[in-house]
N, C-alpha and C. Protein backbone atom coordinates (compact mmCIF):
# COMPACT_ATOMS: atom_id res chain seq x y z
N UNK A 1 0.85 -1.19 0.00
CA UNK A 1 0.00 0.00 0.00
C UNK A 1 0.88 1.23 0.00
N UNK A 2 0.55 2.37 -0.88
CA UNK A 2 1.61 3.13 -0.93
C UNK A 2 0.30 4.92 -0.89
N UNK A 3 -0.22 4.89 0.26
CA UNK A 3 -1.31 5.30 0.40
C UNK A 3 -2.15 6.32 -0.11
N UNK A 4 -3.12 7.25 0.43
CA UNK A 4 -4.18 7.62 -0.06
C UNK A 4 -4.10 8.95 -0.55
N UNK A 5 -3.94 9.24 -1.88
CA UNK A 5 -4.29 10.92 -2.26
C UNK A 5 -5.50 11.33 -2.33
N UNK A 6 -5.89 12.52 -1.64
CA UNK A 6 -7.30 13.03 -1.66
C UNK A 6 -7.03 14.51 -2.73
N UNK A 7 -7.69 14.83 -3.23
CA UNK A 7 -8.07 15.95 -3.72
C UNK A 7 -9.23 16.62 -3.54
N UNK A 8 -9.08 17.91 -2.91
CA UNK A 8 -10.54 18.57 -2.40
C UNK A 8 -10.53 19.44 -3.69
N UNK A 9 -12.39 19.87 -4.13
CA UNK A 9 -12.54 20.15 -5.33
C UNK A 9 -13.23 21.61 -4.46
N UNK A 10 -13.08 22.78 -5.02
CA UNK A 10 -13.92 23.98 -5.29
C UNK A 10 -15.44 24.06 -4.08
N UNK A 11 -16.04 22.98 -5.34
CA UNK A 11 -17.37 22.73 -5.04
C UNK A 11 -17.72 21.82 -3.70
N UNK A 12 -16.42 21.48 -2.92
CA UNK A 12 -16.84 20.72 -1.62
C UNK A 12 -16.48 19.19 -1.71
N UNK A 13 -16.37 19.12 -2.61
CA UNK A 13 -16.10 17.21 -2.78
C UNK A 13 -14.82 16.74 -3.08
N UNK A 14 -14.43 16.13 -2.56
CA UNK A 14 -13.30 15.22 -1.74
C UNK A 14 -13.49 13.62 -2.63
N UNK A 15 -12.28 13.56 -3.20
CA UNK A 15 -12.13 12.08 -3.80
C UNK A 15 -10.43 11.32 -3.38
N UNK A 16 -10.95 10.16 -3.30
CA UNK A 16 -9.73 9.48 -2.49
C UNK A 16 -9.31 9.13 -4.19
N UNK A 17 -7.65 8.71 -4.22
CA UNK A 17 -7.38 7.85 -5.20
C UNK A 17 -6.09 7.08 -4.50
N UNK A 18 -6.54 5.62 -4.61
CA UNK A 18 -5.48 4.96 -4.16
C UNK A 18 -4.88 4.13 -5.16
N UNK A 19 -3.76 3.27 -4.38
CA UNK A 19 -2.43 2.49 -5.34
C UNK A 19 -3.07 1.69 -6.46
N UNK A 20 -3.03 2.57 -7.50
CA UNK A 20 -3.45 1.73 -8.96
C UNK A 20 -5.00 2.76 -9.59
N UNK A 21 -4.90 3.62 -8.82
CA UNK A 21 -6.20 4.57 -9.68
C UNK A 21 -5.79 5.67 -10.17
N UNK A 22 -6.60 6.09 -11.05
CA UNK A 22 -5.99 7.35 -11.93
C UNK A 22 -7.16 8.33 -11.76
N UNK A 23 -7.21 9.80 -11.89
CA UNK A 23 -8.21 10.77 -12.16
C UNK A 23 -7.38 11.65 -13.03
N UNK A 24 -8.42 11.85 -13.85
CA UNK A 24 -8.24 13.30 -14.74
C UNK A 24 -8.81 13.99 -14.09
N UNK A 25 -8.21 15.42 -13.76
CA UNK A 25 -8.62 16.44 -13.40
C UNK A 25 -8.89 17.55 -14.89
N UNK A 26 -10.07 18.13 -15.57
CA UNK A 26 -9.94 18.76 -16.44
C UNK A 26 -9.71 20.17 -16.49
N UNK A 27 -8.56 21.01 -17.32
CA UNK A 27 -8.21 21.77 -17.03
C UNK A 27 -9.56 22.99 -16.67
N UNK A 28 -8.86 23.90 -15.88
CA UNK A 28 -9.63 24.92 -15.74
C UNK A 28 -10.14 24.57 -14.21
N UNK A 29 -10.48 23.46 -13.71
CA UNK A 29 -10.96 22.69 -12.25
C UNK A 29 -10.26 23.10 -11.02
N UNK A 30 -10.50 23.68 -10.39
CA UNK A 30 -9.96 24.30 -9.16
C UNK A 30 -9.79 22.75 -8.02
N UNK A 31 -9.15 22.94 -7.60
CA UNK A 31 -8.54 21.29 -6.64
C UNK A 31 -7.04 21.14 -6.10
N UNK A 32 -6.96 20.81 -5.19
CA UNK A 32 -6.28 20.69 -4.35
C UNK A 32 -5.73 19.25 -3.61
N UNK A 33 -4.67 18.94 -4.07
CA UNK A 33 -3.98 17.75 -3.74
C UNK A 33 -3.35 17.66 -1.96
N UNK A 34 -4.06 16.47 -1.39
CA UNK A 34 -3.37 16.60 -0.05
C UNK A 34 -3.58 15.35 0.25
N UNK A 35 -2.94 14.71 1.71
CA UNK A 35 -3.06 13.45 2.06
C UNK A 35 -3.31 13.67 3.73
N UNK A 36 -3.41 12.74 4.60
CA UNK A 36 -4.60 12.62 5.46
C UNK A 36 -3.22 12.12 6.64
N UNK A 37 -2.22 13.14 6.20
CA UNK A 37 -0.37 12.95 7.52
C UNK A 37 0.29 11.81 6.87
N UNK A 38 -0.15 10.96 5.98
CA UNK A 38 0.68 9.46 5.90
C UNK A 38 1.49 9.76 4.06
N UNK A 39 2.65 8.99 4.02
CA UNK A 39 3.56 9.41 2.59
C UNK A 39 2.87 8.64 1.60
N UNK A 40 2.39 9.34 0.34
CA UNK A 40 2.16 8.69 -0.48
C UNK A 40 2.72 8.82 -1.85
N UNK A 41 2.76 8.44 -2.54
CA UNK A 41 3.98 7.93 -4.30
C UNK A 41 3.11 8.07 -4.82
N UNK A 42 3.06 9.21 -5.96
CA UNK A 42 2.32 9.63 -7.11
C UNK A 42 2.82 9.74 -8.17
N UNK A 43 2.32 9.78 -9.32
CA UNK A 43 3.06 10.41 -10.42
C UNK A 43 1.99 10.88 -11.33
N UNK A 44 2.72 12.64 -11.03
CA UNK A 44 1.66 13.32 -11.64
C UNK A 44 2.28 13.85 -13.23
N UNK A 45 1.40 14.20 -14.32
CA UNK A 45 1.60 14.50 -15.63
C UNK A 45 0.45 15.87 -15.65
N UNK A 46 1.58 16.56 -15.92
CA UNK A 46 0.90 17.88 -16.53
C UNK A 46 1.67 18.83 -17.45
N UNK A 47 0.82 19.63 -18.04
CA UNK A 47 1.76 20.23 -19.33
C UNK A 47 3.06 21.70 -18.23
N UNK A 48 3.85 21.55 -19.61
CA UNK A 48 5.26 22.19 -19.03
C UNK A 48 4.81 23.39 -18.79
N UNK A 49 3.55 24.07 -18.64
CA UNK A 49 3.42 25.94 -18.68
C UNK A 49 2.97 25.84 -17.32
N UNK A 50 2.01 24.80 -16.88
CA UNK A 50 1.15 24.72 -15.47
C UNK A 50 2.45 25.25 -14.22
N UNK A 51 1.50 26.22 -13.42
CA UNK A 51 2.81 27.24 -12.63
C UNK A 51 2.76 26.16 -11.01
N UNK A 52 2.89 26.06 -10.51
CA UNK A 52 3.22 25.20 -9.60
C UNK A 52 2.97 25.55 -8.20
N UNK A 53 2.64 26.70 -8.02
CA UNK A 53 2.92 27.91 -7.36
C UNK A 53 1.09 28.97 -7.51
N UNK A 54 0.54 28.64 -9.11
CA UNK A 54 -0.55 29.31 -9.37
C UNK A 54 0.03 30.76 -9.46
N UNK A 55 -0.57 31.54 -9.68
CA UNK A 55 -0.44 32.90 -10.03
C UNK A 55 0.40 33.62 -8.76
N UNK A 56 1.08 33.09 -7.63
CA UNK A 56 1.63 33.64 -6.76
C UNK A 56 3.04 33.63 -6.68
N UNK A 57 4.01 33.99 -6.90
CA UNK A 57 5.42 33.98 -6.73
C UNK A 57 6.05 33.90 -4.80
N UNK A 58 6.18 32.94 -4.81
CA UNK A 58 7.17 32.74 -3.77
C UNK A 58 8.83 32.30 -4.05
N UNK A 59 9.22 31.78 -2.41
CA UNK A 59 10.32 31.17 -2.90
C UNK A 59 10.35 29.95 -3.07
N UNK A 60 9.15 29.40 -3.44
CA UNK A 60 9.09 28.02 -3.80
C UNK A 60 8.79 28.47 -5.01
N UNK A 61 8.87 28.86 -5.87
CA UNK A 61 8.12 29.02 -6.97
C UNK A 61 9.98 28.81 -8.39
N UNK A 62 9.21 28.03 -8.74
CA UNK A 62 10.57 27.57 -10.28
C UNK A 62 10.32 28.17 -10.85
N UNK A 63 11.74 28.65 -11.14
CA UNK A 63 11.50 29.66 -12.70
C UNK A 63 12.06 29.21 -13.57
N UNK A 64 13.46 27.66 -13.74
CA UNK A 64 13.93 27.24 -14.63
C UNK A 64 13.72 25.78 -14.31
N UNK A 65 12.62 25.48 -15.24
CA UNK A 65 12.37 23.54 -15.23
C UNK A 65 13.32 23.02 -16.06
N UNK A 66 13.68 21.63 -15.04
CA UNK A 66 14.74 20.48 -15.56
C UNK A 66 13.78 20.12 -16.54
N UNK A 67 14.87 19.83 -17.95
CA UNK A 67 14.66 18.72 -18.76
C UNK A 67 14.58 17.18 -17.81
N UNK A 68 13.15 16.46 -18.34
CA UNK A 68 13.82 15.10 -17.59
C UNK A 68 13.87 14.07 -19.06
């Protein structure tokens, strides 16, 4: 078990996805990725422009993405 990602949506609703499920989130969808204190292994795919950070500049915020 490599445990549980929740994503809370905008509109109030909360979806679990666990080891071996996938969700599309479609662009434009306001949501929020979090987990419930325990480590979980994801692998997320999204296009190279998506800001990471959203429209806010911190010092977490990348300004030069690795080639992988």
């Amino acid at each position: 078990f490599k445990g549980t990602l929740l994503i809370d949506f905008r509109k109030g609703q909360t979806v679990e996805i666990k080891e071996g499920e996938i969700l599309i989130v479609p662009k434009g969808v306001e949501h929020r990725p979090r987990t419930n204190g325990e480590v979980v292994f994801n692998l997320l795919f999204e296009p190279k422009t998506t800001l990471h950070t959203g429209d806010i500049e911190t010092a977490m915020t990348v300004k030069t993405l690795d080639w992988i």
